[in-house]
C-alpha atoms as a PDB file:
ATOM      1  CA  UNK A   1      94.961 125.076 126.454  1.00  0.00           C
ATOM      2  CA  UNK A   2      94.223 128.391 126.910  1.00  0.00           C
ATOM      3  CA  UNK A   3      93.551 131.080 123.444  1.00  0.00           C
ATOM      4  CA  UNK A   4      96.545 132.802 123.698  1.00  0.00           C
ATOM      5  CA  UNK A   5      98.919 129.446 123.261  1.00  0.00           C
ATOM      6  CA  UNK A   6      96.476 128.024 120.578  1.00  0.00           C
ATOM      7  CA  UNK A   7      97.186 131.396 118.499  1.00  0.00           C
ATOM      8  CA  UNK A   8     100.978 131.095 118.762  1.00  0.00           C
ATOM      9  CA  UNK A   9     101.072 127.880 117.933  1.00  0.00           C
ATOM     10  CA  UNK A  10      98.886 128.530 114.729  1.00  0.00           C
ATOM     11  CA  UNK A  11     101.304 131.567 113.904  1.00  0.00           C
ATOM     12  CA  UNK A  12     103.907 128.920 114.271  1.00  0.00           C
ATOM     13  CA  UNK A  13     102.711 126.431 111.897  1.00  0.00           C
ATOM     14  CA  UNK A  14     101.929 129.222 109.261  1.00  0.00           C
ATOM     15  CA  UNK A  15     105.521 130.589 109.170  1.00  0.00           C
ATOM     16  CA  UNK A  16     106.864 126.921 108.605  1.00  0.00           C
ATOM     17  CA  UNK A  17     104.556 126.396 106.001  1.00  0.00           C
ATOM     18  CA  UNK A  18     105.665 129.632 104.604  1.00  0.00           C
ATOM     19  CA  UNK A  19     109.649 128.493 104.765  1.00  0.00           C
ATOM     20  CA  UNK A  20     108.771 125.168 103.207  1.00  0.00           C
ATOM     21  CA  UNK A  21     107.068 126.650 100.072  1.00  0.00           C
ATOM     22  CA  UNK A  22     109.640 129.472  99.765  1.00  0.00           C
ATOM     23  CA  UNK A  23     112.300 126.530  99.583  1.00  0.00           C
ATOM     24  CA  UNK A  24     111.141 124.561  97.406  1.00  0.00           C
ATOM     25  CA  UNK A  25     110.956 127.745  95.153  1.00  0.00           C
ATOM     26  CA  UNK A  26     114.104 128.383  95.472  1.00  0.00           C
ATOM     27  CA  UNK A  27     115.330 124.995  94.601  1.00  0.00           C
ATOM     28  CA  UNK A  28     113.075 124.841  91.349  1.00  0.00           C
ATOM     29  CA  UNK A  29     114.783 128.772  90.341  1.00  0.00           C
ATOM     30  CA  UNK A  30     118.455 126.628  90.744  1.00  0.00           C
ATOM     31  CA  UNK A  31     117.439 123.480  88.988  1.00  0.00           C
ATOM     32  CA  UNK A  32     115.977 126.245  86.017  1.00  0.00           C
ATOM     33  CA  UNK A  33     118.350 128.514  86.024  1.00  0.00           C
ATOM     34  CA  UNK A  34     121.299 125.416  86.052  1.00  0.00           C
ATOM     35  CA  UNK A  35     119.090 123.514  83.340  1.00  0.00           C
ATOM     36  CA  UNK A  36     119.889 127.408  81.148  1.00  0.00           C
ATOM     37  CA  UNK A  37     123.347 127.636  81.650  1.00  0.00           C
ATOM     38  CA  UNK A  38     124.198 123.565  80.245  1.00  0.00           C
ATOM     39  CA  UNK A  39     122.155 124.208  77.313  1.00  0.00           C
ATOM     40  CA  UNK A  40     124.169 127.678  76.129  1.00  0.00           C
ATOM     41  CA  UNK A  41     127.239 125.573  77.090  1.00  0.00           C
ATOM     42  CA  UNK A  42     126.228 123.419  74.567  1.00  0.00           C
ATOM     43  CA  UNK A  43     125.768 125.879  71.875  1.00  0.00           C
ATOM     44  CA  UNK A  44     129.188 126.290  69.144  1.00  0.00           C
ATOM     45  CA  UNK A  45     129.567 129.923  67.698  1.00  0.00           C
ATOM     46  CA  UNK A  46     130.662 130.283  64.393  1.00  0.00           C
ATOM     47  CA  UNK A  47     132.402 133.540  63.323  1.00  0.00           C
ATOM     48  CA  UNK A  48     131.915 134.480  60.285  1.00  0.00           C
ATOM     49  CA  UNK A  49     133.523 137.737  58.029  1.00  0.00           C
ATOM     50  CA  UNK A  50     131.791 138.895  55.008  1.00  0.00           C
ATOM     51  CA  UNK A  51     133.773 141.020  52.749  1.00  0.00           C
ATOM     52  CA  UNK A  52     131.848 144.182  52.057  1.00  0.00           C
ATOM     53  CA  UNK A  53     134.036 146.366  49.953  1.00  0.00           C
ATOM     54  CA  UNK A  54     135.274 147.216  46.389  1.00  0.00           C
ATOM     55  CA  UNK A  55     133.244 145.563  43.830  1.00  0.00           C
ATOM     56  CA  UNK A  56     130.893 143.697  45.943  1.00  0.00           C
ATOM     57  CA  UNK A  57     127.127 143.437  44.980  1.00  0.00           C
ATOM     58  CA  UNK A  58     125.270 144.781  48.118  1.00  0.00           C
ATOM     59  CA  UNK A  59     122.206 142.551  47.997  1.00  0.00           C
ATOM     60  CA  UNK A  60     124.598 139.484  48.308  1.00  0.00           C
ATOM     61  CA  UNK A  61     125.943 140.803  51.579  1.00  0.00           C
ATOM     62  CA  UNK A  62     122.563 141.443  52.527  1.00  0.00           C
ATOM     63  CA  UNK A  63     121.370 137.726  51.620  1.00  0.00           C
ATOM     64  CA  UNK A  64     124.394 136.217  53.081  1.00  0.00           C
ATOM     65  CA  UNK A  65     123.181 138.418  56.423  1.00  0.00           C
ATOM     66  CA  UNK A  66     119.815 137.178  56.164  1.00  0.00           C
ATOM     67  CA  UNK A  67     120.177 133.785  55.680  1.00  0.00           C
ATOM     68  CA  UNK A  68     122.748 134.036  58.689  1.00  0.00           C
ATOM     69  CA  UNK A  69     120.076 135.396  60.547  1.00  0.00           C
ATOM     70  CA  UNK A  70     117.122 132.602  59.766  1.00  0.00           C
ATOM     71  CA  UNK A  71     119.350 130.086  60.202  1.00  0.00           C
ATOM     72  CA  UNK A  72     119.659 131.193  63.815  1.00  0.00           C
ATOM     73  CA  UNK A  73     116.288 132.251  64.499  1.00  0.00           C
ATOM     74  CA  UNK A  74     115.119 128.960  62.995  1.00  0.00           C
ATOM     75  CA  UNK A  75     117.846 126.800  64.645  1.00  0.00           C
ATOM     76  CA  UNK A  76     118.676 125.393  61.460  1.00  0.00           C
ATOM     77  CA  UNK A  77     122.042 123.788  62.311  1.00  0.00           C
ATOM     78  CA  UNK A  78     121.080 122.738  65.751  1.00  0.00           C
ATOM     79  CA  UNK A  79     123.216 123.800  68.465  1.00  0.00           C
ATOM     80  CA  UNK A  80     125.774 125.773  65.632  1.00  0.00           C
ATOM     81  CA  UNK A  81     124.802 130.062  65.832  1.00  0.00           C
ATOM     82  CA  UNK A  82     126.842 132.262  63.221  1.00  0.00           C
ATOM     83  CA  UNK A  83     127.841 135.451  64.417  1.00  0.00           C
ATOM     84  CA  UNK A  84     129.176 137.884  61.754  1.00  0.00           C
ATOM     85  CA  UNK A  85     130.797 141.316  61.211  1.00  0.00           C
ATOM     86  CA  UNK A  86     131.634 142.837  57.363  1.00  0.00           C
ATOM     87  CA  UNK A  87     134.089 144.062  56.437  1.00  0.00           C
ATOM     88  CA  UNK A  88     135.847 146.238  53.697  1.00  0.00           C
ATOM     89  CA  UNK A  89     139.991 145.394  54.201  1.00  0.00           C
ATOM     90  CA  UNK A  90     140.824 141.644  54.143  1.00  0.00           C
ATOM     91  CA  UNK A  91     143.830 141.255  56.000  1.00  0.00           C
ATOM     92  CA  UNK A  92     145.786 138.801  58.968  1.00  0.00           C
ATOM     93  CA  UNK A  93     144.888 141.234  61.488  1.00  0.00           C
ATOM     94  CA  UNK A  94     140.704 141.580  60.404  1.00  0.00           C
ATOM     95  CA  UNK A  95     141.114 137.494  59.542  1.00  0.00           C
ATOM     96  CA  UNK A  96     141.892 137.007  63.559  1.00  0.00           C
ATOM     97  CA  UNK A  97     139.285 135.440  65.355  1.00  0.00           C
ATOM     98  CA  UNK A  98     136.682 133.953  62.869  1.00  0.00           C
ATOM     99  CA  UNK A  99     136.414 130.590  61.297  1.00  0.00           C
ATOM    100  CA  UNK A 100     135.096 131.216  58.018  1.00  0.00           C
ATOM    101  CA  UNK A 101     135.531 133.987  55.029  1.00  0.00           C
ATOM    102  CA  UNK A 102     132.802 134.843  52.642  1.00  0.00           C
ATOM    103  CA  UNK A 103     133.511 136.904  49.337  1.00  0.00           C
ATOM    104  CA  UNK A 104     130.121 137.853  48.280  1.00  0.00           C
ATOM    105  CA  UNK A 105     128.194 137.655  44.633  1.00  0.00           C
ATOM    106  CA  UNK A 106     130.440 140.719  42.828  1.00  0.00           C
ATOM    107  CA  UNK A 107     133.075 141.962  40.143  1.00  0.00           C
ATOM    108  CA  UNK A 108     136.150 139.028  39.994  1.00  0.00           C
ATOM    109  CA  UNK A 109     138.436 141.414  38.799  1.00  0.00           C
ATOM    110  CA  UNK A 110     137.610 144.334  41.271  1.00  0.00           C
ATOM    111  CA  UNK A 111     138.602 141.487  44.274  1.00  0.00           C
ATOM    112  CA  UNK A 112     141.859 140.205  42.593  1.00  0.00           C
ATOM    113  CA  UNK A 113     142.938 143.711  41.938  1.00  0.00           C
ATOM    114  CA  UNK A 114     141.899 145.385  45.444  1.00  0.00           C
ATOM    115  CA  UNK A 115     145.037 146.753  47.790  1.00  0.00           C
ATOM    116  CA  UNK A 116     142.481 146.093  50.556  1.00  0.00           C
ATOM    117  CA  UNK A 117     143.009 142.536  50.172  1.00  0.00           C
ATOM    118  CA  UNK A 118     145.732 140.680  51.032  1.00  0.00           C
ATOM    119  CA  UNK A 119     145.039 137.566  49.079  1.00  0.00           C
ATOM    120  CA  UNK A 120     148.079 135.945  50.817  1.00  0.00           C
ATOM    121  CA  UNK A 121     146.842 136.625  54.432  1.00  0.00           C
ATOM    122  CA  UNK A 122     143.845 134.984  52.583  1.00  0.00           C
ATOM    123  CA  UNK A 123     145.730 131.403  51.687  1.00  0.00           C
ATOM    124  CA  UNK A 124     147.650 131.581  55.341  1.00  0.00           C
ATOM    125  CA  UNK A 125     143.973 132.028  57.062  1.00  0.00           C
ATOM    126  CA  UNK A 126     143.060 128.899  55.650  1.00  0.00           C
ATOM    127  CA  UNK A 127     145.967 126.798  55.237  1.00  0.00           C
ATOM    128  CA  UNK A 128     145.400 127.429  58.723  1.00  0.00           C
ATOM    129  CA  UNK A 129     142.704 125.209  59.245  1.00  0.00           C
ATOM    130  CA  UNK A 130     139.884 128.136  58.683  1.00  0.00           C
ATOM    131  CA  UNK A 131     137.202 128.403  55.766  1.00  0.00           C
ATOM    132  CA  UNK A 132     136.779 129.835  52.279  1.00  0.00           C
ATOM    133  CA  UNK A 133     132.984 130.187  51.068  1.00  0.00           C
ATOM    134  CA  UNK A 134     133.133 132.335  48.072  1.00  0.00           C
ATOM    135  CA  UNK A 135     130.225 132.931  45.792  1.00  0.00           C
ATOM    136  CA  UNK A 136     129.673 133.893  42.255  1.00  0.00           C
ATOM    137  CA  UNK A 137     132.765 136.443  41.904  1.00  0.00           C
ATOM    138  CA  UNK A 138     134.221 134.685  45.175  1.00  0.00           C
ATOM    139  CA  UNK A 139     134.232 131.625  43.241  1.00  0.00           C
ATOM    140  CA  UNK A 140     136.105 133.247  40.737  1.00  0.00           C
ATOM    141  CA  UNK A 141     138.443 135.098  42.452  1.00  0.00           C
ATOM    142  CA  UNK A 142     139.241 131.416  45.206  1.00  0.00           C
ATOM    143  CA  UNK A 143     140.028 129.118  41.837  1.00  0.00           C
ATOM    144  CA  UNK A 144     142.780 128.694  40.247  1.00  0.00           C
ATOM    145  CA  UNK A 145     142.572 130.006  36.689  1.00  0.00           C
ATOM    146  CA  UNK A 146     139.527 132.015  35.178  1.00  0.00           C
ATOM    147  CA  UNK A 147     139.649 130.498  31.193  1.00  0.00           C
ATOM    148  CA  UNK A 148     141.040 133.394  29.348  1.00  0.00           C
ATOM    149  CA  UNK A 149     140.818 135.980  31.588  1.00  0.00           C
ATOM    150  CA  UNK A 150     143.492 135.721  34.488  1.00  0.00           C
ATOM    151  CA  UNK A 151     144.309 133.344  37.295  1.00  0.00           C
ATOM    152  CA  UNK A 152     142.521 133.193  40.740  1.00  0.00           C
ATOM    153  CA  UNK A 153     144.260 132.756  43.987  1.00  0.00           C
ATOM    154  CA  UNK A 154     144.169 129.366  43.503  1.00  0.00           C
ATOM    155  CA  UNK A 155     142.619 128.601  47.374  1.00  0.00           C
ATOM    156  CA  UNK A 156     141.324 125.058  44.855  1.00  0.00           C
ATOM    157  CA  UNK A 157     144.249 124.496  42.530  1.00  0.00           C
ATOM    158  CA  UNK A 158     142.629 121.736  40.833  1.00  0.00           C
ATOM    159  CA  UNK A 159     139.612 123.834  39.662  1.00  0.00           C
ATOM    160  CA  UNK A 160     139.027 126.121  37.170  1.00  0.00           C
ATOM    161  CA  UNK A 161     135.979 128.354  36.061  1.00  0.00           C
ATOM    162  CA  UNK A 162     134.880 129.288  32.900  1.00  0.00           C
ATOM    163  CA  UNK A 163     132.710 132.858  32.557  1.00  0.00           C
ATOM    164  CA  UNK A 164     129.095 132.594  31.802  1.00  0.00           C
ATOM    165  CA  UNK A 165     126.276 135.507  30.830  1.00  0.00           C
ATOM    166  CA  UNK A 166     123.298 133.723  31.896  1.00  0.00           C
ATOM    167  CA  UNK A 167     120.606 135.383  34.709  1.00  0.00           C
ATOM    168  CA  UNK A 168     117.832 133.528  36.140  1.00  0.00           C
ATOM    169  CA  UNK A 169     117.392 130.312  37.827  1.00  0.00           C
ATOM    170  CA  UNK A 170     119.173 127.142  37.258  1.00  0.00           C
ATOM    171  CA  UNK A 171     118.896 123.568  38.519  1.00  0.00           C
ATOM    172  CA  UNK A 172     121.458 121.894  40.629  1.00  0.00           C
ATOM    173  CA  UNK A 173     121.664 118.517  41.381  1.00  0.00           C
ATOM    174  CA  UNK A 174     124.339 117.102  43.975  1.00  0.00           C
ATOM    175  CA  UNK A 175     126.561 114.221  44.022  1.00  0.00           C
ATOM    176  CA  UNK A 176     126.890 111.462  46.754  1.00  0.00           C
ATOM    177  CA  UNK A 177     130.097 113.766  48.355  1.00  0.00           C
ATOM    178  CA  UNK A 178     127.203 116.639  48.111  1.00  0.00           C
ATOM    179  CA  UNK A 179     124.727 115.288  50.050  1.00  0.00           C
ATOM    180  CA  UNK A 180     126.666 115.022  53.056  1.00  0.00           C
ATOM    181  CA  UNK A 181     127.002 118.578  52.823  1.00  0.00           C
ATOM    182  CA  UNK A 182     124.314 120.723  51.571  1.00  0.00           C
ATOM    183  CA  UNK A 183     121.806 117.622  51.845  1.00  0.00           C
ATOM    184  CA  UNK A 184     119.008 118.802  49.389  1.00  0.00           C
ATOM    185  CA  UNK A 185     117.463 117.587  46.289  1.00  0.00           C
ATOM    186  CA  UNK A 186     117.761 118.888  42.576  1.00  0.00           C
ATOM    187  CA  UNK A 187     116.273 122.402  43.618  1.00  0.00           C
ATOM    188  CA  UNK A 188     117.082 125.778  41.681  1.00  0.00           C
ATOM    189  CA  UNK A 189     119.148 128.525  42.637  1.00  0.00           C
ATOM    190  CA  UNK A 190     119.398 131.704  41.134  1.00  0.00           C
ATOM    191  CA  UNK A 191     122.599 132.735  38.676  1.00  0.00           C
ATOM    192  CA  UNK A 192     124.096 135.992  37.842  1.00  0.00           C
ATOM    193  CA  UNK A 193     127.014 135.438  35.797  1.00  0.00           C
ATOM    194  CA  UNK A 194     128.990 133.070  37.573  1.00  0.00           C
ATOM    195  CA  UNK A 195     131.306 130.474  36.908  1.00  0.00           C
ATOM    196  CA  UNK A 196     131.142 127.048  35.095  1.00  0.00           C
ATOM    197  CA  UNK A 197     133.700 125.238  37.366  1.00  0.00           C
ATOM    198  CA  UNK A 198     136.002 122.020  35.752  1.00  0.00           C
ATOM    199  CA  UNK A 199     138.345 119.629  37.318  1.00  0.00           C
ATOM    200  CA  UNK A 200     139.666 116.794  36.964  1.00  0.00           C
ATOM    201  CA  UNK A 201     139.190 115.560  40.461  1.00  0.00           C
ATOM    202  CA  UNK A 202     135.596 114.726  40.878  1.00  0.00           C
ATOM    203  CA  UNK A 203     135.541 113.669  44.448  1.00  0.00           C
ATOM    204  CA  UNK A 204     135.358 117.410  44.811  1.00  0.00           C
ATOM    205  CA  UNK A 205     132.408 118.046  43.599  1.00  0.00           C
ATOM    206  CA  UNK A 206     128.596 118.632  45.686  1.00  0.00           C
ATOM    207  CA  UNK A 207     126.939 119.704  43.285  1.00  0.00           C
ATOM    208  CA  UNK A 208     126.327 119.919  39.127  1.00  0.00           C
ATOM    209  CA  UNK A 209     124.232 121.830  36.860  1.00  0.00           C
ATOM    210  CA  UNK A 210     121.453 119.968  35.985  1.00  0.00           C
ATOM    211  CA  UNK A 211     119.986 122.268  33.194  1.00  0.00           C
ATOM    212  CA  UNK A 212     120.416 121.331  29.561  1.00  0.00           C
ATOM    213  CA  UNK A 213     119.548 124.642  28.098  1.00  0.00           C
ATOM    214  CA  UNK A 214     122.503 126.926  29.047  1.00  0.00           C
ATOM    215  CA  UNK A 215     126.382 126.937  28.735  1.00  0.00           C
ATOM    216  CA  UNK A 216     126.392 125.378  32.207  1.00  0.00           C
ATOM    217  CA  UNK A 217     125.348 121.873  31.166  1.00  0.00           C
ATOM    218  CA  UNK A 218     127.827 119.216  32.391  1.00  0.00           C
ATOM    219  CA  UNK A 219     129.567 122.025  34.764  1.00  0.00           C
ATOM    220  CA  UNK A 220     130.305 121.674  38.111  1.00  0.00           C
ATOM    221  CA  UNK A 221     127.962 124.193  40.391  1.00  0.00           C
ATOM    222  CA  UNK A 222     129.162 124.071  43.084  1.00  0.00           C
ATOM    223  CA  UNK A 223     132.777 122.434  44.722  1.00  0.00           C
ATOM    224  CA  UNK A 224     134.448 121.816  47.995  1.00  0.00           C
ATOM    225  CA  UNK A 225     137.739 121.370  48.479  1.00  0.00           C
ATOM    226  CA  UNK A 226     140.692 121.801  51.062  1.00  0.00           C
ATOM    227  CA  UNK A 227     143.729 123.902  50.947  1.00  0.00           C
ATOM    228  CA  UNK A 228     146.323 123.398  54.204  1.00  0.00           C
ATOM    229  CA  UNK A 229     144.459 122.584  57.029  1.00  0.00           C
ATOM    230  CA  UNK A 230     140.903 124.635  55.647  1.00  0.00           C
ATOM    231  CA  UNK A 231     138.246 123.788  53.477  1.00  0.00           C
ATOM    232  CA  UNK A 232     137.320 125.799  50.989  1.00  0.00           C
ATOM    233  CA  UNK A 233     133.550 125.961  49.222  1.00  0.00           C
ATOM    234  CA  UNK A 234     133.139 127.800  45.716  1.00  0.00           C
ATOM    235  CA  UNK A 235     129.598 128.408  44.477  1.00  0.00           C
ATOM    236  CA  UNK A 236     128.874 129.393  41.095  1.00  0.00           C
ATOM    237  CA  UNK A 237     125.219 129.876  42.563  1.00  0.00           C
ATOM    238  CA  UNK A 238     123.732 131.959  44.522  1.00  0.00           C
ATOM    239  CA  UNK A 239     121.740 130.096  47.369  1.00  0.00           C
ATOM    240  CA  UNK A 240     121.463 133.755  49.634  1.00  0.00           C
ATOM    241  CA  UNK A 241     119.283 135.499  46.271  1.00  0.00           C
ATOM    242  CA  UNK A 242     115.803 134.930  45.525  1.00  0.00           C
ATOM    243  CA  UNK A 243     114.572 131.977  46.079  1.00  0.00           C
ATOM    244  CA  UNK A 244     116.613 131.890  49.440  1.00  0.00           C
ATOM    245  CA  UNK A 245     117.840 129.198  50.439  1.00  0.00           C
ATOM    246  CA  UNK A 246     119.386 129.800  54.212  1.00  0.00           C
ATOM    247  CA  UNK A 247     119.557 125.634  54.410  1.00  0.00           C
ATOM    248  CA  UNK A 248     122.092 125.483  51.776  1.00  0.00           C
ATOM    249  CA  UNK A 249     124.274 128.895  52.778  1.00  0.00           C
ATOM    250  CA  UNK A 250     124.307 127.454  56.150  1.00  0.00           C
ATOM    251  CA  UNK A 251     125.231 124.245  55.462  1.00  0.00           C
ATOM    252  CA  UNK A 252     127.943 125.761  53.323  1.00  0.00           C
ATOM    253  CA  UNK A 253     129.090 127.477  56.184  1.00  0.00           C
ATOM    254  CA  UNK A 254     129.364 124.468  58.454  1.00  0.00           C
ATOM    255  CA  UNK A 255     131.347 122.462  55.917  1.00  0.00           C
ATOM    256  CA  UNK A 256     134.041 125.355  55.701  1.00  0.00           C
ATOM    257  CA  UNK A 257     134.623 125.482  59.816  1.00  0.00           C
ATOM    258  CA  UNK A 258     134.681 121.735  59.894  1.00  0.00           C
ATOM    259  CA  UNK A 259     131.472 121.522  61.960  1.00  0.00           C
ATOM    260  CA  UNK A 260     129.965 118.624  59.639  1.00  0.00           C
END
């Protein structure tokens, strides 16, 4: 065989060898890039509204955002991601799209008084089969009556709230219907003058206050309830203020979209 055959044929070999790796490349890049699509096929978004408006405390929108936030970056509810937007007008046509509505830590009366809310687009959004988290002065606002103030909108007709002074932290323990939803131990949250909540239908509430020291002993702390179709979560608590607790906001959040 002479040199000039023995170098073709070597050229030959080389540029199948070549082909071969490049294939098998190629196939490993598909098999990747197909392993990437299932898994963000697999992932449930959860859209979420904040009200941001008249009477709202601004480091409760901001806690609410960052608990949002860690729950995703820590993938705290598995394969669930909250996206949000705030807003400052609560109406059918901002309500569109999103499973769940959060009234912030605030002032009660500013929200039950505020043209920019249209507290029946409110009761149709979840009658609907969407969600109600409201916290502190959403609490308020979502219960039925207020003791001696005024009456709520009455998104949980069977419970009532009863205005406290108390700052500072509290203990909350929850009940058996609790721990299938916010699935922690007693732990404290921190309270800024929200509600006492009472009702005579305990299978509503997750969670009590377990502090004998205040005018919340043998309160209700937190309840969850369903109006239409939705579910509805009030929290006299605040689990998105120091010490932050994104487990229990996001949790929250889940129950209210019907995720868990």
């Amino acid at each position: 065989m002479n040199r000039s055959r023995i170098l073709i044929i070597l050229v030959f070999l080389i540029v199948i060898s070549f082909l071969l790796m490049n294939s098998n490349i190629f196939h490993f890049m598909a098999s990747d890039n197909t392993n990437n699509i299932t898994n963000t096929t697999n992932i449930s978004t959860i859209k979420v509204l904040i009200f941001d408006g008249n009477g709202v405390m601004d480091s409760s929108v901001d806690g609410i955002e960052d608990c949002l936030n860690d729950s995703n970056n820590r993938n705290l509810t598995g394969n669930n991601k909250f996206a949000y937007n705030t807003t400052d007008e609560i109406n059918s046509k901002n309500l569109s799209g999103y499973n769940v509505l959060v009234m912030p830590g605030g002032e009660a009366p500013a929200y039950l008084s505020d043209s920019q809310i249209d507290s029946s687009d409110i009761k149709e959004f979840v009658k609907d089969g969407n969600g109600y988290l409201g916290i502190c002065a959403g609490a308020y606002a979502g219960s039925n009556y207020i003791r001696g103030d005024y009456a709520g909108w009455g998104l949980t007709p069977d419970v009532n709230t009863i205005s406290e002074n108390y700052e500072g932290l509290l203990s909350i323990s929850t009940t058996s219907f609790g721990s299938k939803i916010i699935n922690v131990s007693p732990t404290n949250l921190h309270m800024d003058a929200g509600p006492a909540m009472y009702t005579n239908n305990s299978q509503v509430v997750i969670a009590n206050f377990a502090d004998n020291h205040t005018g919340y002993q043998n309160y209700a702390a937190i309840v969850g309830d369903t109006y239409g179709y939705g579910r509805v979560i009030l929290s006299g608590p605040h689990p998105e203020l120091p010490p932050l607790n994104p487990q229990i906001l996001a949790n929250m959040i889940l129950w209210c979209s019907q995720k868990i």
